[in-house]
N, C-alpha and C. Protein backbone atom coordinates (compact mmCIF):
# COMPACT_ATOMS: atom_id res chain seq x y z
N UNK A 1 119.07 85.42 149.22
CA UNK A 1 118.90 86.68 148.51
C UNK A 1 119.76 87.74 149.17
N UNK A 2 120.63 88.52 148.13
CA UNK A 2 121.52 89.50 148.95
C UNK A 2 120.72 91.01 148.87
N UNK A 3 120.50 91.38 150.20
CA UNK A 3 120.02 92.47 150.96
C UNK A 3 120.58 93.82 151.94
N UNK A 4 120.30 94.91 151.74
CA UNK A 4 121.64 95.26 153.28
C UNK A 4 120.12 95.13 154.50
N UNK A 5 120.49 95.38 155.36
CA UNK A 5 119.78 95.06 156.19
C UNK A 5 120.41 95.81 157.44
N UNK A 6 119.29 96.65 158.32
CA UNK A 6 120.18 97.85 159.03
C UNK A 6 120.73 96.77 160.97
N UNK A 7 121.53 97.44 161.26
CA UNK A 7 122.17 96.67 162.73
C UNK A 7 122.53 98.11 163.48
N UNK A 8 122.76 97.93 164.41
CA UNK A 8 123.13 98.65 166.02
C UNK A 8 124.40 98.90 165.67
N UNK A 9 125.44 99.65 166.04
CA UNK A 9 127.19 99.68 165.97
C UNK A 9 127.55 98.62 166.74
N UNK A 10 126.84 98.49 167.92
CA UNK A 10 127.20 97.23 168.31
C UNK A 10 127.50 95.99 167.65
N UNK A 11 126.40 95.79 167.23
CA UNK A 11 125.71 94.42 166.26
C UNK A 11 126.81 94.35 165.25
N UNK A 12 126.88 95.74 164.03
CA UNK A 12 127.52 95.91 163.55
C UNK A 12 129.30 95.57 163.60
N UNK A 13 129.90 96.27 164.52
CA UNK A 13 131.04 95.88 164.99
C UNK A 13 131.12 94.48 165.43
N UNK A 14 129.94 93.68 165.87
CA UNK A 14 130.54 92.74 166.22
C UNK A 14 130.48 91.35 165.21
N UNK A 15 129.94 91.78 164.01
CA UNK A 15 129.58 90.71 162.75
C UNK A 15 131.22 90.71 161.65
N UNK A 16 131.43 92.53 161.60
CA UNK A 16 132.53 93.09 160.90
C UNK A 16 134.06 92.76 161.36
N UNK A 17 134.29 92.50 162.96
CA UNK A 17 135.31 92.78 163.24
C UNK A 17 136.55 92.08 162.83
N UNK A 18 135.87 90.56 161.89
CA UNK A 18 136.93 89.62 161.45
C UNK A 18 136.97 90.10 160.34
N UNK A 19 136.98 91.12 159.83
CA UNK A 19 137.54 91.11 158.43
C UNK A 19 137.35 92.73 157.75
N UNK A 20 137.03 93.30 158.56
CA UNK A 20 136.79 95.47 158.37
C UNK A 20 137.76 95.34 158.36
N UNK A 21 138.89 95.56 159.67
CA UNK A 21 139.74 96.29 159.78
C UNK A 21 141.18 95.65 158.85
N UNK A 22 140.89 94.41 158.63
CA UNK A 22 142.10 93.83 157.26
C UNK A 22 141.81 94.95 155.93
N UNK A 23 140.49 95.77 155.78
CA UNK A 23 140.38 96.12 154.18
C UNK A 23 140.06 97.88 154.54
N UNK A 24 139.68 98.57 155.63
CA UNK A 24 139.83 99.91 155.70
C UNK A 24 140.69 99.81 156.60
N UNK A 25 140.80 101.69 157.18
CA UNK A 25 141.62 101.87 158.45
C UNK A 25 140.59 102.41 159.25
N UNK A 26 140.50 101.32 160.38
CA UNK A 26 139.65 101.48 161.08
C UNK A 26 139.85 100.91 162.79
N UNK A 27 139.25 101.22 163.65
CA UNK A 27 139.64 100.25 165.10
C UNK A 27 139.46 98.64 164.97
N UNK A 28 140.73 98.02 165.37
CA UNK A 28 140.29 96.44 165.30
C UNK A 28 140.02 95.64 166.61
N UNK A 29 139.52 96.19 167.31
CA UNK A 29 139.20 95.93 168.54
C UNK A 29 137.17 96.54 168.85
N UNK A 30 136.53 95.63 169.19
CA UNK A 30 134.99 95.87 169.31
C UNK A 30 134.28 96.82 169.92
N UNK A 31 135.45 97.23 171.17
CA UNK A 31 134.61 98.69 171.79
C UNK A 31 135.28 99.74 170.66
N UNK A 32 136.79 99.63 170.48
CA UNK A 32 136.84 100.53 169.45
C UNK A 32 136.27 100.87 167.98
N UNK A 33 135.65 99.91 167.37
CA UNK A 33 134.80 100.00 166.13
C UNK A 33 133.33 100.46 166.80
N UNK A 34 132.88 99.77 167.67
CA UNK A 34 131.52 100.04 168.46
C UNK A 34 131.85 101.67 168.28
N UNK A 35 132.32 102.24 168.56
CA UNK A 35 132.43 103.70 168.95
C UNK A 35 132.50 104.46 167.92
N UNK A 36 133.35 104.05 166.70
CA UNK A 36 133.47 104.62 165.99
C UNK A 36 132.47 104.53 164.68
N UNK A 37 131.67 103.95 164.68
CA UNK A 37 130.31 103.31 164.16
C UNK A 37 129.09 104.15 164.86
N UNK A 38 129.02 104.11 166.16
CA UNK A 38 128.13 105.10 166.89
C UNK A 38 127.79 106.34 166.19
N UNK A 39 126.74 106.57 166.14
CA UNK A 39 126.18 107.68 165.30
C UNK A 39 126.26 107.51 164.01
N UNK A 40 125.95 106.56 163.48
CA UNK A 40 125.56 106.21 161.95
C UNK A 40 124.57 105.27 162.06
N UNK A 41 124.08 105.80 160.77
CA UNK A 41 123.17 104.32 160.45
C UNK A 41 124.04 102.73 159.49
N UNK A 42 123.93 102.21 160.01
CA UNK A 42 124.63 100.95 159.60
C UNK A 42 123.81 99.57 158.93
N UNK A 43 124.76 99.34 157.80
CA UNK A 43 124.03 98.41 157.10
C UNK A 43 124.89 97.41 156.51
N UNK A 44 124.56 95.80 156.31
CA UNK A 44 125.08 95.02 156.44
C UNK A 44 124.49 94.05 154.95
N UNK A 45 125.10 94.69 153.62
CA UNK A 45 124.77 93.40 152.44
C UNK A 45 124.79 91.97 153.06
N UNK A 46 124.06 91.49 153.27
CA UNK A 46 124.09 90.02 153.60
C UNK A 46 123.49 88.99 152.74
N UNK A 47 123.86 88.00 152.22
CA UNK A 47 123.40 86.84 151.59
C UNK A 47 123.09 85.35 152.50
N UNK A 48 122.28 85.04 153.16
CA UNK A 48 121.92 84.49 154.27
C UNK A 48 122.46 84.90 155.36
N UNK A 49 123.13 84.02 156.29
CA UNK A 49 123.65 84.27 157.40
C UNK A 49 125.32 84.99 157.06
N UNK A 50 125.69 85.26 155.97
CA UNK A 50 127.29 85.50 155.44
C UNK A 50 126.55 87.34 155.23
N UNK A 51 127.96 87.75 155.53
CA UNK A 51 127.99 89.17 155.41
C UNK A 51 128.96 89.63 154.15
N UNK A 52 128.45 90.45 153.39
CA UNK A 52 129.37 90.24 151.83
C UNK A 52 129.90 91.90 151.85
N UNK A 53 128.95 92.83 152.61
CA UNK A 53 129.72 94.31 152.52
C UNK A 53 128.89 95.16 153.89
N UNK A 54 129.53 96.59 154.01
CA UNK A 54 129.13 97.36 155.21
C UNK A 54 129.08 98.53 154.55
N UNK A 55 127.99 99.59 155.35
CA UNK A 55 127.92 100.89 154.57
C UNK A 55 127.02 101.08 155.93
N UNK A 56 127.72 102.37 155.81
CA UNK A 56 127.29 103.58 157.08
C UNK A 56 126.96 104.57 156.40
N UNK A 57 125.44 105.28 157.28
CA UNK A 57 125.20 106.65 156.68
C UNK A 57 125.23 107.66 157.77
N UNK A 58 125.10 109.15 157.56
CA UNK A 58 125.64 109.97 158.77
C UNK A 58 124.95 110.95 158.37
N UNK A 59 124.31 112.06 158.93
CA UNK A 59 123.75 112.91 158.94
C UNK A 59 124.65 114.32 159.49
N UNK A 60 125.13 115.24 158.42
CA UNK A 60 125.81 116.43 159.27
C UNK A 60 125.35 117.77 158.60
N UNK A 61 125.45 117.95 157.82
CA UNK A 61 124.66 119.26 156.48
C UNK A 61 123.55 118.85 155.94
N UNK A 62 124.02 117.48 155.44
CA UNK A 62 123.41 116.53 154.51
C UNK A 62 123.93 115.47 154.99
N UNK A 63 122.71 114.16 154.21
CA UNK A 63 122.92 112.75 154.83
C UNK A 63 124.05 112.50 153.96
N UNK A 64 124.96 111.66 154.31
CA UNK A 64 125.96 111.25 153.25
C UNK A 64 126.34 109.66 153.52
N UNK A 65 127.14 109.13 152.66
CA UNK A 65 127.73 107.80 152.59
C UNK A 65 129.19 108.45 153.27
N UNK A 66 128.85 107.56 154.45
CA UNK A 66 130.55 108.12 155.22
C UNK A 66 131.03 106.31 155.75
N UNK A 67 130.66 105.47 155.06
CA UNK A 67 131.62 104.34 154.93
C UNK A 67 130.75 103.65 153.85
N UNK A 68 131.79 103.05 152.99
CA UNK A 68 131.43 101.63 151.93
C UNK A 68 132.16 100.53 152.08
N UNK A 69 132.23 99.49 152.11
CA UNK A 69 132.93 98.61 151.99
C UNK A 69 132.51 97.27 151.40
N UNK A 70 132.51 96.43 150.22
CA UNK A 70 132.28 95.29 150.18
C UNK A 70 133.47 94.45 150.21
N UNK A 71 133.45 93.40 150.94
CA UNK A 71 134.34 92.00 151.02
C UNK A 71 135.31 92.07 150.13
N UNK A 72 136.69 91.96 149.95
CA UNK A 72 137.10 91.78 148.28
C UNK A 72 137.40 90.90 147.69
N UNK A 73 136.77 89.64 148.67
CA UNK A 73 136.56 88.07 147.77
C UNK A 73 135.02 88.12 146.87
N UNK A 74 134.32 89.38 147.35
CA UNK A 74 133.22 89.50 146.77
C UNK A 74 132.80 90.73 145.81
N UNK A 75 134.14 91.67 145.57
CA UNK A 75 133.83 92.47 144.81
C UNK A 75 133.58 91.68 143.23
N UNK A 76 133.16 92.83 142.38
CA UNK A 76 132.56 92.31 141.50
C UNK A 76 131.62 91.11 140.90
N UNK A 77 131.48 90.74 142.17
CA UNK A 77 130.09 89.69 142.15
C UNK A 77 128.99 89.87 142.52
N UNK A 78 128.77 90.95 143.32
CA UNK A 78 127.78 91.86 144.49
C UNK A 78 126.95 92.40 143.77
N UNK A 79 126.92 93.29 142.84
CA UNK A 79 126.39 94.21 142.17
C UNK A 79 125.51 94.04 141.43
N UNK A 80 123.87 93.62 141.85
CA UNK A 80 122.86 93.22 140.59
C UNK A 80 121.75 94.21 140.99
N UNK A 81 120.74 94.62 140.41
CA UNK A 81 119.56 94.98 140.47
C UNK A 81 118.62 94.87 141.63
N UNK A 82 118.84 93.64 142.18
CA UNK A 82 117.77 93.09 143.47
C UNK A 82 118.84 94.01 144.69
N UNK A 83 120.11 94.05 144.06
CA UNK A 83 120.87 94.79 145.66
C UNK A 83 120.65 96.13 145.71
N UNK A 84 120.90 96.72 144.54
CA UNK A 84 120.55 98.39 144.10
C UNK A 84 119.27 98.85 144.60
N UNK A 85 118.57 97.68 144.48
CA UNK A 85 116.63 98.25 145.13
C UNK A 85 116.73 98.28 146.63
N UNK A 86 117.28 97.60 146.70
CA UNK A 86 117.43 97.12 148.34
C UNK A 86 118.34 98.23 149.54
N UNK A 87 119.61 98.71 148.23
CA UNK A 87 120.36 99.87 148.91
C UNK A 87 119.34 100.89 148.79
N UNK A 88 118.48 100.87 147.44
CA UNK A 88 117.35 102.48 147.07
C UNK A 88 116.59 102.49 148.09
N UNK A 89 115.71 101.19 148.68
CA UNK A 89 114.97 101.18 149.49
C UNK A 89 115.65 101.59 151.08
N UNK A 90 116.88 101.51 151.24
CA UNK A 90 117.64 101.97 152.94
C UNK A 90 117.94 103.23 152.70
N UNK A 91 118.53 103.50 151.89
CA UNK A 91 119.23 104.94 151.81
C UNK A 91 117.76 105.84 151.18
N UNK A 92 117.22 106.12 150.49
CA UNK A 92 116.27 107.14 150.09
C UNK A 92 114.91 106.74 150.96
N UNK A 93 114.71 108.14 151.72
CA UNK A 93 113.53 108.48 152.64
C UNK A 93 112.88 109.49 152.06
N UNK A 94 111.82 109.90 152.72
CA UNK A 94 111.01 111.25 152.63
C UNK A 94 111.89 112.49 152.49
N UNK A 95 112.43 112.00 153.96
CA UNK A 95 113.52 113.17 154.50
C UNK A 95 114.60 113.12 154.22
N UNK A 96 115.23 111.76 153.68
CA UNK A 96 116.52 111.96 152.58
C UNK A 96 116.24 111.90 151.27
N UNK A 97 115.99 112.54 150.27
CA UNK A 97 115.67 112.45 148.94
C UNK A 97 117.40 112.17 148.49
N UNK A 98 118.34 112.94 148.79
CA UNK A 98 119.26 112.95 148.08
C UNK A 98 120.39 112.61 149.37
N UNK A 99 121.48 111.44 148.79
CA UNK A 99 122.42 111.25 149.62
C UNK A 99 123.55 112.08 148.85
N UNK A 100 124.49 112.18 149.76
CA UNK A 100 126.14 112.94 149.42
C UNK A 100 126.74 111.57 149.68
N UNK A 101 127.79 111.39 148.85
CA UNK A 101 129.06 110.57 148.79
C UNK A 101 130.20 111.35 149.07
N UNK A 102 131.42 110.45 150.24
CA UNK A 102 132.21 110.83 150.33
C UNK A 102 133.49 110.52 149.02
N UNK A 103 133.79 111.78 148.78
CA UNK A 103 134.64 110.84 147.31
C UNK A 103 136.23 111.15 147.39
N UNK A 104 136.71 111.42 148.44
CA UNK A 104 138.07 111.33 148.75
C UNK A 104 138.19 110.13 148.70
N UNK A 105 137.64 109.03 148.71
CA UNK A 105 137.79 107.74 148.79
C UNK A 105 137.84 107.58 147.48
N UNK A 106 138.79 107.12 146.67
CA UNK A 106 138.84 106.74 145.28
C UNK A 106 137.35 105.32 144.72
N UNK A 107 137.79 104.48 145.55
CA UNK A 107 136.55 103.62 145.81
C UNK A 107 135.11 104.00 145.57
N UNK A 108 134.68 104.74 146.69
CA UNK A 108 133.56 105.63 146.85
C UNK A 108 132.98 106.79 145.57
N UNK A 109 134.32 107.50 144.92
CA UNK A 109 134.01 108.38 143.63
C UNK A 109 133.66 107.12 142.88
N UNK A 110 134.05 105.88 142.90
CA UNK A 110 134.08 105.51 141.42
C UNK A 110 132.65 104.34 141.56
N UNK A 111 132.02 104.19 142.78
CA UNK A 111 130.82 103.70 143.19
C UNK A 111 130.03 104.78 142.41
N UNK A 112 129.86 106.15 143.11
CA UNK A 112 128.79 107.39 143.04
C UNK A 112 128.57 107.53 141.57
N UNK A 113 130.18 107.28 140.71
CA UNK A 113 129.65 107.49 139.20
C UNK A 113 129.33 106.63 138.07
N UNK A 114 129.17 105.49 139.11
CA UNK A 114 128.61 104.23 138.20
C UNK A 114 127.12 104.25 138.75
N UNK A 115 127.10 104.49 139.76
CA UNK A 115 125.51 104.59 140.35
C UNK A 115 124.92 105.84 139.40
N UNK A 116 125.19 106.81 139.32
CA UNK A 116 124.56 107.75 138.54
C UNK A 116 124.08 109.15 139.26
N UNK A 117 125.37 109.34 140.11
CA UNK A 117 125.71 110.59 141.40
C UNK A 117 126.43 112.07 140.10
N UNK A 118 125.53 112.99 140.73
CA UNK A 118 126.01 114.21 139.99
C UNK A 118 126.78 115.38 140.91
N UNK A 119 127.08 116.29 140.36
CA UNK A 119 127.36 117.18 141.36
C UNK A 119 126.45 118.18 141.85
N UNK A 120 126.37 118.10 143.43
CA UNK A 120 124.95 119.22 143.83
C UNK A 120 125.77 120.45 143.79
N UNK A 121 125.18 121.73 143.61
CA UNK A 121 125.50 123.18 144.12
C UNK A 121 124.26 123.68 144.70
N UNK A 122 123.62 122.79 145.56
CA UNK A 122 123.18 124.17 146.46
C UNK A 122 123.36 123.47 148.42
N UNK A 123 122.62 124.34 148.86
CA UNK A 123 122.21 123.74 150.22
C UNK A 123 123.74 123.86 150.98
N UNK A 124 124.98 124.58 150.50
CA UNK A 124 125.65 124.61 151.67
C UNK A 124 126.80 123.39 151.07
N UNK A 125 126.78 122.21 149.83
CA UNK A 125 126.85 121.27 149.55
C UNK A 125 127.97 121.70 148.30
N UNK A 126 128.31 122.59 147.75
CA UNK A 126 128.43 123.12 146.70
C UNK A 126 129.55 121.96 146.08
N UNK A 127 129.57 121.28 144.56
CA UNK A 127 130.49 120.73 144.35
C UNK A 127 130.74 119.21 144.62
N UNK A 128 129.82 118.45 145.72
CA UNK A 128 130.10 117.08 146.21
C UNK A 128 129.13 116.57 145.42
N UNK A 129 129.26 114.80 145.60
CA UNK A 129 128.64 114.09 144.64
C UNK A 129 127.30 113.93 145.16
N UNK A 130 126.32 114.11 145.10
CA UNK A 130 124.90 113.07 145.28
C UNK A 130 124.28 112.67 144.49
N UNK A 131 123.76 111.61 145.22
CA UNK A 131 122.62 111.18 144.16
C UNK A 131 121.12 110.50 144.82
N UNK A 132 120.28 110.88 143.82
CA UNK A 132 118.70 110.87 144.19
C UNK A 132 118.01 109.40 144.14
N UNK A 133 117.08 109.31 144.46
CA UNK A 133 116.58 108.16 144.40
C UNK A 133 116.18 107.88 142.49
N UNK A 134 115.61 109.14 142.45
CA UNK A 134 115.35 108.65 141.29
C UNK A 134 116.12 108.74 139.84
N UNK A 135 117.49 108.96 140.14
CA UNK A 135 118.22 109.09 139.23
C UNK A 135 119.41 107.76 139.55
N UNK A 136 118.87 106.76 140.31
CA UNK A 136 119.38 105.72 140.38
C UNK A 136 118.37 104.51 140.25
N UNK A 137 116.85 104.83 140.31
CA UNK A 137 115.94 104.07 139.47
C UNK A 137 115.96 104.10 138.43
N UNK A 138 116.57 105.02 137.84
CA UNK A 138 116.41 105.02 136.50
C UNK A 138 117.44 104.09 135.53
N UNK A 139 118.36 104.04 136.30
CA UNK A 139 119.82 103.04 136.20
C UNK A 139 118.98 101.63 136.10
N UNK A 140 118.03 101.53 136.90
CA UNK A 140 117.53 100.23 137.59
C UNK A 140 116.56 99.58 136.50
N UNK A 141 116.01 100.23 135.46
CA UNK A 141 114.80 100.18 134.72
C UNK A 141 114.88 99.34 133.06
């Protein structure tokens, strides 16, 4: 069953390092990803013991998506209902109701507006994409 499932930067960096830095720009070396992973929350789509994508969250104004990545032997195969609950269930808390997407990433805009990400104006946020838990259950239903 494919799940994300949260890891350490450590952990993280050291599951990712054969195959992150071939598909972002990122450190390809383990203390250097370790580091640069540090201070996020990190999560790992996995389908048994195989790792199919990575997504980091970060807390600075607002919580935001400040890395996505799935596999790209596995894009467009990833994407069902049981994974969407599973991202709803990591990413939306008490205390995060609403995530921000980074959308300089062409990738990332075009995730936020298939997920069902609007534009916030308040909180300091004015203009960026988020989206709520429950305006991505509703996608789900």
């Amino acid at each position: 069953m494919r799940t994300w499932q949260p890891f350490t930067a450590k952990e993280t960096a050291s599951r990712v390092i054969g195959w992150l830095p071939h598909v972002v720009d990122c450190p390809n070396d383990k203390s250097g990803l370790t580091e640069r992973l540090s201070g996020c929350e990190n999560y790992l789509l996995t389908d048994g013991d195989e790792d199919l994508g990575w997504m980091a969250l970060q807390q600075a104004d607002a919580w935001g998506i400040c890395g996505f990545v799935i596999r790209p032997e596995f894009r467009n195969r990833w994407l069902s209902r049981e994974v969407l609950r599973s991202f709803a269930d990591k990413v939306f808390t008490p205390t995060r109701p609403v995530v921000l997407f980074d959308t300089k990433v062409p990738e990332v805009l075009k995730l936020a507006l298939r997920l069902g990400a609007k534009r916030v104006y308040d909180s300091g946020v004015n203009g960026q994409y988020g989206l709520t838990a429950d305006s991505l259950k509703g996608r789900l239903h």
